[in-house]
C-alpha atoms as a PDB file:
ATOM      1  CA  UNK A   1      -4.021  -4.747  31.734  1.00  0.00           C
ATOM      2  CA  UNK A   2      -2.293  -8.094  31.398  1.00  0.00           C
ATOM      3  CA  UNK A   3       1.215  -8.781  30.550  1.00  0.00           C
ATOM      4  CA  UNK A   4       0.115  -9.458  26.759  1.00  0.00           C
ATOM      5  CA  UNK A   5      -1.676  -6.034  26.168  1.00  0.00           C
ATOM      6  CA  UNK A   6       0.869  -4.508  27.869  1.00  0.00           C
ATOM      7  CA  UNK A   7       3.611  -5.378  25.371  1.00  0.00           C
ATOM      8  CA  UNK A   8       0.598  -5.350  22.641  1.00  0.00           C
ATOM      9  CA  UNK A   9       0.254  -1.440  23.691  1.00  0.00           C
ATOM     10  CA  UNK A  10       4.457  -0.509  23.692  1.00  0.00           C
ATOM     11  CA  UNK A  11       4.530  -1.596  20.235  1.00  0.00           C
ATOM     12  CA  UNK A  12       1.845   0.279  19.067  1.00  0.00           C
ATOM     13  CA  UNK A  13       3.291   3.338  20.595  1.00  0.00           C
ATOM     14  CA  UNK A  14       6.835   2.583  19.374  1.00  0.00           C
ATOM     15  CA  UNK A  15       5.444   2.089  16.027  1.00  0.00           C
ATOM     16  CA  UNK A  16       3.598   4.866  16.267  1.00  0.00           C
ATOM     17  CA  UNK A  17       6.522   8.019  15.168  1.00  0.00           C
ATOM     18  CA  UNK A  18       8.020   5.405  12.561  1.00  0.00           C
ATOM     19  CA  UNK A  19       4.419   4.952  10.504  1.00  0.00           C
ATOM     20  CA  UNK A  20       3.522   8.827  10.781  1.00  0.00           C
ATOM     21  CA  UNK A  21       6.622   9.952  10.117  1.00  0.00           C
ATOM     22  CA  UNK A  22       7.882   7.409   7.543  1.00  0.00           C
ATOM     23  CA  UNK A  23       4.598   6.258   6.181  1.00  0.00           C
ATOM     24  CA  UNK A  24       2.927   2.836   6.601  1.00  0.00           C
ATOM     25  CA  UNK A  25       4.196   1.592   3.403  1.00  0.00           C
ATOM     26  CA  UNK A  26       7.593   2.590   3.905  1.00  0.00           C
ATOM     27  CA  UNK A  27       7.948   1.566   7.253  1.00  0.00           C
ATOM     28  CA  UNK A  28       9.402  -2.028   7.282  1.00  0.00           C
ATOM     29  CA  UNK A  29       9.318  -4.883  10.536  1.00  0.00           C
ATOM     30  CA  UNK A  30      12.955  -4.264  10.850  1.00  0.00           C
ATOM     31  CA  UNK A  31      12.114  -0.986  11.978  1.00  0.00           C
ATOM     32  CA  UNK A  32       9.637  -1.610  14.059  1.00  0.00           C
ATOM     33  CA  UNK A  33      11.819  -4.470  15.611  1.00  0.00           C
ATOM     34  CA  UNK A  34      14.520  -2.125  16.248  1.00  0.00           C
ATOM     35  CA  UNK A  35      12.201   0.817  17.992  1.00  0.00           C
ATOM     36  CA  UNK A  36      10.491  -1.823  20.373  1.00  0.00           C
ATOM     37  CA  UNK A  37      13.828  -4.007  19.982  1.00  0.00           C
ATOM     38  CA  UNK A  38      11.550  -6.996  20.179  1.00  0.00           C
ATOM     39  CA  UNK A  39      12.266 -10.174  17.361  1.00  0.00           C
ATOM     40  CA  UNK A  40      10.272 -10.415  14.285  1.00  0.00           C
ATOM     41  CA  UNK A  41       8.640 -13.617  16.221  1.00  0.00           C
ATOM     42  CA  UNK A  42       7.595 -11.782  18.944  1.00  0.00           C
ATOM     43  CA  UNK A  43       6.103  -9.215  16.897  1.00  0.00           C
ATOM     44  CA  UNK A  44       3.498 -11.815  15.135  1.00  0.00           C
ATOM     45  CA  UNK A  45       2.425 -13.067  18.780  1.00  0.00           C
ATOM     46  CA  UNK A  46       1.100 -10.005  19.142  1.00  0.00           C
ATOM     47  CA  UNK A  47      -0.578  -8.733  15.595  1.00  0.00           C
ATOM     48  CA  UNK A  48      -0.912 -11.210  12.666  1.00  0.00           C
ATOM     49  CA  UNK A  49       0.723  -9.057   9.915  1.00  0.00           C
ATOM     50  CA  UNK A  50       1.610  -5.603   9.392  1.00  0.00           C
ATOM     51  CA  UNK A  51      -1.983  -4.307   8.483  1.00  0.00           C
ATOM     52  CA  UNK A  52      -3.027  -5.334  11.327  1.00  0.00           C
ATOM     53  CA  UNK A  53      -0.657  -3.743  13.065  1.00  0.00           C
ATOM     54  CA  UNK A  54      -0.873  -0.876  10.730  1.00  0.00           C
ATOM     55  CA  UNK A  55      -4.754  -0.409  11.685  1.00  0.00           C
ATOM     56  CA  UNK A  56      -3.888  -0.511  15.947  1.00  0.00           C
ATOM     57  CA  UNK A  57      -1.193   2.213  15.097  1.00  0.00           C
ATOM     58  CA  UNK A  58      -3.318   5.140  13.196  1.00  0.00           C
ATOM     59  CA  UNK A  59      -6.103   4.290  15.418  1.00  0.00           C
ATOM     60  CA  UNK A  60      -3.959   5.088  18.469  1.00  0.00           C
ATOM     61  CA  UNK A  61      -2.295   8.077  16.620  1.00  0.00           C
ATOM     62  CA  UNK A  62      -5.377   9.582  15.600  1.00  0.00           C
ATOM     63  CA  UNK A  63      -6.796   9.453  19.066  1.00  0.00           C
ATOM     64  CA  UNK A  64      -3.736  10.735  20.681  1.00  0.00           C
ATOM     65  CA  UNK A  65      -4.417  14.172  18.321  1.00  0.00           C
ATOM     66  CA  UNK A  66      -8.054  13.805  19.039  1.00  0.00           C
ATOM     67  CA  UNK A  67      -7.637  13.687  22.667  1.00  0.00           C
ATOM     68  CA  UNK A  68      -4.636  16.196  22.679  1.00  0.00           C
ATOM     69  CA  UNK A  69      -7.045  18.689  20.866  1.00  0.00           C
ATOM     70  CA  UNK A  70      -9.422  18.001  23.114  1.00  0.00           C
ATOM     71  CA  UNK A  71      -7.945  18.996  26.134  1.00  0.00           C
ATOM     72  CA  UNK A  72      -6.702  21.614  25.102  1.00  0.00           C
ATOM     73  CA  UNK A  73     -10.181  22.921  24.013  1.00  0.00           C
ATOM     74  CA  UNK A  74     -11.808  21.561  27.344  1.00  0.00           C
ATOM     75  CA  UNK A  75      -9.342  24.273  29.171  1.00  0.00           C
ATOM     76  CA  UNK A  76     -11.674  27.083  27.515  1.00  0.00           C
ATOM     77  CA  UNK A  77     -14.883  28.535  29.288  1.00  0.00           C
ATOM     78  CA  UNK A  78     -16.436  30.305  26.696  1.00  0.00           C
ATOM     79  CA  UNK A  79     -17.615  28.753  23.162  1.00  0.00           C
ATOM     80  CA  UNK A  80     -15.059  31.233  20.884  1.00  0.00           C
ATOM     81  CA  UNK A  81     -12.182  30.686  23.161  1.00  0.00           C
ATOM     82  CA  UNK A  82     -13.088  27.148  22.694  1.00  0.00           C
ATOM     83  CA  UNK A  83     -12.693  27.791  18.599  1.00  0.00           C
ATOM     84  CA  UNK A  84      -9.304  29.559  19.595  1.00  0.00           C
ATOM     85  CA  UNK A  85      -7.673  26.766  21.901  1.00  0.00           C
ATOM     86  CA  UNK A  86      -8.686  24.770  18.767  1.00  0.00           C
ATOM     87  CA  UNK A  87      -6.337  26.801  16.600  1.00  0.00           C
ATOM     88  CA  UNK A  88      -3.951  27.317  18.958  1.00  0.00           C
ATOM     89  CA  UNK A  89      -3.255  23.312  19.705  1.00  0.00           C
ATOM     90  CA  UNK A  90      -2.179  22.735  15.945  1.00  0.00           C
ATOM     91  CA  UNK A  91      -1.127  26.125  14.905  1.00  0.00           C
ATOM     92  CA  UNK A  92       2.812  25.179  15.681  1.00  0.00           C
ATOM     93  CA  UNK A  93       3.860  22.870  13.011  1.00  0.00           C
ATOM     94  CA  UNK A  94       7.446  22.781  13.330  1.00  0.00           C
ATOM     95  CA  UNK A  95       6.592  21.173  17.028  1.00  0.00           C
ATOM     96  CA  UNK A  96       3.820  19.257  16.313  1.00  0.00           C
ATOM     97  CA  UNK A  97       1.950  17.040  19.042  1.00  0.00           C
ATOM     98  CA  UNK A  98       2.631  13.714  17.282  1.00  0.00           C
ATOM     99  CA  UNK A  99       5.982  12.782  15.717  1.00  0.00           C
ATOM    100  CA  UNK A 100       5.981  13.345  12.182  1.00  0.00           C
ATOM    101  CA  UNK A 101       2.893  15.879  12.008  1.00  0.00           C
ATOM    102  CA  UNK A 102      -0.614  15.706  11.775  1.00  0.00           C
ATOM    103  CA  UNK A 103      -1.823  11.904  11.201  1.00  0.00           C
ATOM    104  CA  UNK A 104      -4.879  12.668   9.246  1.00  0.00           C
ATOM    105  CA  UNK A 105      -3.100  13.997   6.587  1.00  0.00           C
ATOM    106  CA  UNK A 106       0.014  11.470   6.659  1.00  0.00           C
ATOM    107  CA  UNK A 107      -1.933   8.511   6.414  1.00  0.00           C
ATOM    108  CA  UNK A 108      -4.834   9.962   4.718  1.00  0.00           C
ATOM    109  CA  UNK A 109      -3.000  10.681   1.774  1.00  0.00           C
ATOM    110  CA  UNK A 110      -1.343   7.310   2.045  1.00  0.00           C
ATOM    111  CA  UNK A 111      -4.391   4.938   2.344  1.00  0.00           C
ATOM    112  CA  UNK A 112      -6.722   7.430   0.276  1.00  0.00           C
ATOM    113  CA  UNK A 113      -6.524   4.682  -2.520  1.00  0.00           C
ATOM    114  CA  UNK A 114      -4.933   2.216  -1.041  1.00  0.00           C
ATOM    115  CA  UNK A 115      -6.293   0.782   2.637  1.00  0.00           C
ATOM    116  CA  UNK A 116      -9.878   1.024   3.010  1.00  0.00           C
ATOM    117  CA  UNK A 117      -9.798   0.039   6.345  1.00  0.00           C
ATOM    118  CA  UNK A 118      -7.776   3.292   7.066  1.00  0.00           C
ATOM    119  CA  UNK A 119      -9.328   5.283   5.146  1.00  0.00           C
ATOM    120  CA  UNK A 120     -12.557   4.880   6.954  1.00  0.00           C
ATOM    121  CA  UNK A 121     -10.583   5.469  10.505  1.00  0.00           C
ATOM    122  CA  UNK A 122      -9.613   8.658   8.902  1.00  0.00           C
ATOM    123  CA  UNK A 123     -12.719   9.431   7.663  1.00  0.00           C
ATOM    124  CA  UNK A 124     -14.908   8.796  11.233  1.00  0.00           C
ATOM    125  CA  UNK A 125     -11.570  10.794  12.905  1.00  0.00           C
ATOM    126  CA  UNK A 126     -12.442  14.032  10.012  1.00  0.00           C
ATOM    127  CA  UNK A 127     -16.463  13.425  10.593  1.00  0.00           C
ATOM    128  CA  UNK A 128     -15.994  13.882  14.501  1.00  0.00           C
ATOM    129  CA  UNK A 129     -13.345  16.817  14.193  1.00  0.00           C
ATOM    130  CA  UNK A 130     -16.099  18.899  12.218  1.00  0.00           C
ATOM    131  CA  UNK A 131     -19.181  17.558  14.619  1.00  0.00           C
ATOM    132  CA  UNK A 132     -17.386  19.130  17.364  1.00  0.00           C
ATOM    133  CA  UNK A 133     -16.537  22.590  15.710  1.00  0.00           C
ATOM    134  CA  UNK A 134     -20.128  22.957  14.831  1.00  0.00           C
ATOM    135  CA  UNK A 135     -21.331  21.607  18.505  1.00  0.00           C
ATOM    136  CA  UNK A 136     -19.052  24.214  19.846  1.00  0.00           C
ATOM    137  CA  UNK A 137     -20.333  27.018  17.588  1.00  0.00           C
ATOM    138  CA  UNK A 138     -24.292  25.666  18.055  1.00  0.00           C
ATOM    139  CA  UNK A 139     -23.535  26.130  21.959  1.00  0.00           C
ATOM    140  CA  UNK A 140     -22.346  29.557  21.499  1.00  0.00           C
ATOM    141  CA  UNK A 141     -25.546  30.761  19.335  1.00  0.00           C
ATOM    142  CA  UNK A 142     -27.637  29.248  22.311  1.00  0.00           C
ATOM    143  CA  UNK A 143     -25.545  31.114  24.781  1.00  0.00           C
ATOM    144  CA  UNK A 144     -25.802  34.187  22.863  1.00  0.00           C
ATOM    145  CA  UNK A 145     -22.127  34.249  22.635  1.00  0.00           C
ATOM    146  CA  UNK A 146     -22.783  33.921  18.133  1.00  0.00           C
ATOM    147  CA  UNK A 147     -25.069  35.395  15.913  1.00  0.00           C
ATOM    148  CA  UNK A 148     -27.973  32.937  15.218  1.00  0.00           C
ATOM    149  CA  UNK A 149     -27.190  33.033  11.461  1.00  0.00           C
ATOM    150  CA  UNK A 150     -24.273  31.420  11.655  1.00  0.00           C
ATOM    151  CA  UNK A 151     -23.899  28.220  10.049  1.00  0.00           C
ATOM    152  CA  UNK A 152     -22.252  26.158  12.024  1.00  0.00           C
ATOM    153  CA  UNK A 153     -21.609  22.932   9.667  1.00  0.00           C
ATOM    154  CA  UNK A 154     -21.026  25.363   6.531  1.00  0.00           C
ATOM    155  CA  UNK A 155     -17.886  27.327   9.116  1.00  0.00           C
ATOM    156  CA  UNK A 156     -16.826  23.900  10.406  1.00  0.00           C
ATOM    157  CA  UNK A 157     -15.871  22.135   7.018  1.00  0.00           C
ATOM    158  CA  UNK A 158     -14.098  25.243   6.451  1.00  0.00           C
ATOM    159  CA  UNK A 159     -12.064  25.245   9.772  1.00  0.00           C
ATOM    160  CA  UNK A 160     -11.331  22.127   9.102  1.00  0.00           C
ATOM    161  CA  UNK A 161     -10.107  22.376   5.754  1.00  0.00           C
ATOM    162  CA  UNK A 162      -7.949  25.375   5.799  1.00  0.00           C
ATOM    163  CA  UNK A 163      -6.417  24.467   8.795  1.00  0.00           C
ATOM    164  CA  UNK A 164      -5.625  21.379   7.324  1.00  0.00           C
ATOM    165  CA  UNK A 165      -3.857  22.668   4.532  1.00  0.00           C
ATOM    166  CA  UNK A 166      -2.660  25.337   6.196  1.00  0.00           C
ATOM    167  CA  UNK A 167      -0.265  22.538   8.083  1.00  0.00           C
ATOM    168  CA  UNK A 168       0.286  20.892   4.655  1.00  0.00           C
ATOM    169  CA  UNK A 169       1.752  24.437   3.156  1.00  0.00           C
ATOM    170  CA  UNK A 170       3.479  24.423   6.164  1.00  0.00           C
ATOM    171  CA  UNK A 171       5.266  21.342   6.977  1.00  0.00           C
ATOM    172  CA  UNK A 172       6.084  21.376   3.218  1.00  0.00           C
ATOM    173  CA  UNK A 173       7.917  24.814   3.746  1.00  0.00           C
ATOM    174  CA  UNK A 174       9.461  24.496   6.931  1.00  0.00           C
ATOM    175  CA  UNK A 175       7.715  27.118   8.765  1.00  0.00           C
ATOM    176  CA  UNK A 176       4.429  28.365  10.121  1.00  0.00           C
ATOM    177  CA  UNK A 177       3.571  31.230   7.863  1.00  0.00           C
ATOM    178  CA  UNK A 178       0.969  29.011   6.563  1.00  0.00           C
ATOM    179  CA  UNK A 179      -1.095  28.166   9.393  1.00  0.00           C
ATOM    180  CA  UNK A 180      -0.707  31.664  10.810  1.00  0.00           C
ATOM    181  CA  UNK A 181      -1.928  33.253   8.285  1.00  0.00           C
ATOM    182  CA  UNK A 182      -5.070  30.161   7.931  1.00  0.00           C
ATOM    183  CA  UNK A 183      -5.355  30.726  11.685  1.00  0.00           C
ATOM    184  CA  UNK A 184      -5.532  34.868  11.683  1.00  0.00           C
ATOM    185  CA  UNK A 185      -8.648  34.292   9.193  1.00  0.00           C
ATOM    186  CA  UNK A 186     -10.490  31.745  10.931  1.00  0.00           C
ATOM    187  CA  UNK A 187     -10.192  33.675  14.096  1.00  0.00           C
ATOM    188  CA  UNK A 188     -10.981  37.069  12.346  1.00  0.00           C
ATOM    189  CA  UNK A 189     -14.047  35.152  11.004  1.00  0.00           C
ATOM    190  CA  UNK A 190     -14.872  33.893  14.369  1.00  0.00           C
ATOM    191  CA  UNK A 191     -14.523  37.538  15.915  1.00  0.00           C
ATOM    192  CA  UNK A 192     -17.113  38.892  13.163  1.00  0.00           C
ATOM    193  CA  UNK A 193     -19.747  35.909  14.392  1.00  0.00           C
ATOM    194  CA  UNK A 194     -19.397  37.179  18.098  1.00  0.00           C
ATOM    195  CA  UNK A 195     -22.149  38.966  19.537  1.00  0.00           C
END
């Protein structure tokens, strides 16, 4: 990595905390100057204006929660504890594993009408999150670990969207009774599809 994508990459992941936590509107180039305490100048070597900026920073932020979830599931052997390690890498949303909470809803919500550009980030970032539920289920019905009526992409929107909201109702309320209760379900759901 050269000396340019090197600095390209700390500002990205200084910026990163300020635009999920403060949203991408309302975080201004004197912030960002102050987290990488780098001049405005120096800034506009490396990204041409703020959206493109913007764009590097929620694609970096979503990956860091895609790849953070994804370790976290790659520790599990068996398709259901797979499902579980799922739950239990975003079930704690008072210690989240990006600043500022989950990413896909921050800057969903904030470029849902606003930032196509973002919005379709968010929207491959959503699309892969439920592909892998569903490959993880479809691997346990071939291992026999699932029934074989399952439906995999039916129970994967559904993960996905009441875990989702789960951390919405949660971060709004300042606690995890939320999620826990979202995450009891899905995993009491999960226990009546194992074989």
């Amino acid at each position: 990595m050269s000396k340019a994508e090197r600095t390209r990459q700390f500002i990205i992941e200084q910026a990163s905390p300020l635009f999920n936590t403060k949203g991408i509107n309302s975080t201004s180039i004197s912030d960002i100057t102050a987290a990488t305490r780098m001049a405005k100048g120096s800034l506009y070597v490396h990204f041409e204006n703020k959206d493109e900026l913007s764009y590097a920073v929620v694609d970096y932020t979503l990956n860091k929660l895609v790849n953070y979830v994804n370790k976290s599931i790659g520790r599990a052997k068996t398709a259901k504890d797979q499902l579980f390690a799922y739950l239990d890498a975003i079930r704690d949303t008072l210690n989240p594993p990006i600043p500022g909470g989950c990413p896909i809803l921050n800057f969903g919500m904030e470029a849902d009408d606003t930032n196509d550009q973002i919005c379709k980030l968010i929207h491959q970032t959503i699309a892969q999150s439920k592909q892998g539920i569903s490959d993880i289920i479809r691997r346990g019905i071939t291992n026999g670990e699932f029934q074989s009526t399952w439906n995999a992409d039916e129970f994967a929107v559904k993960m996905f969207a009441m875990t989702e909201g789960g951390i919405l109702m949660s971060r709004v309320a300042g606690n995890n009774q939320a999620i826990s209760t979202v995450v009891r379900i899905l995993q009491r759901e999960i226990e009546e599809q194992t074989c």
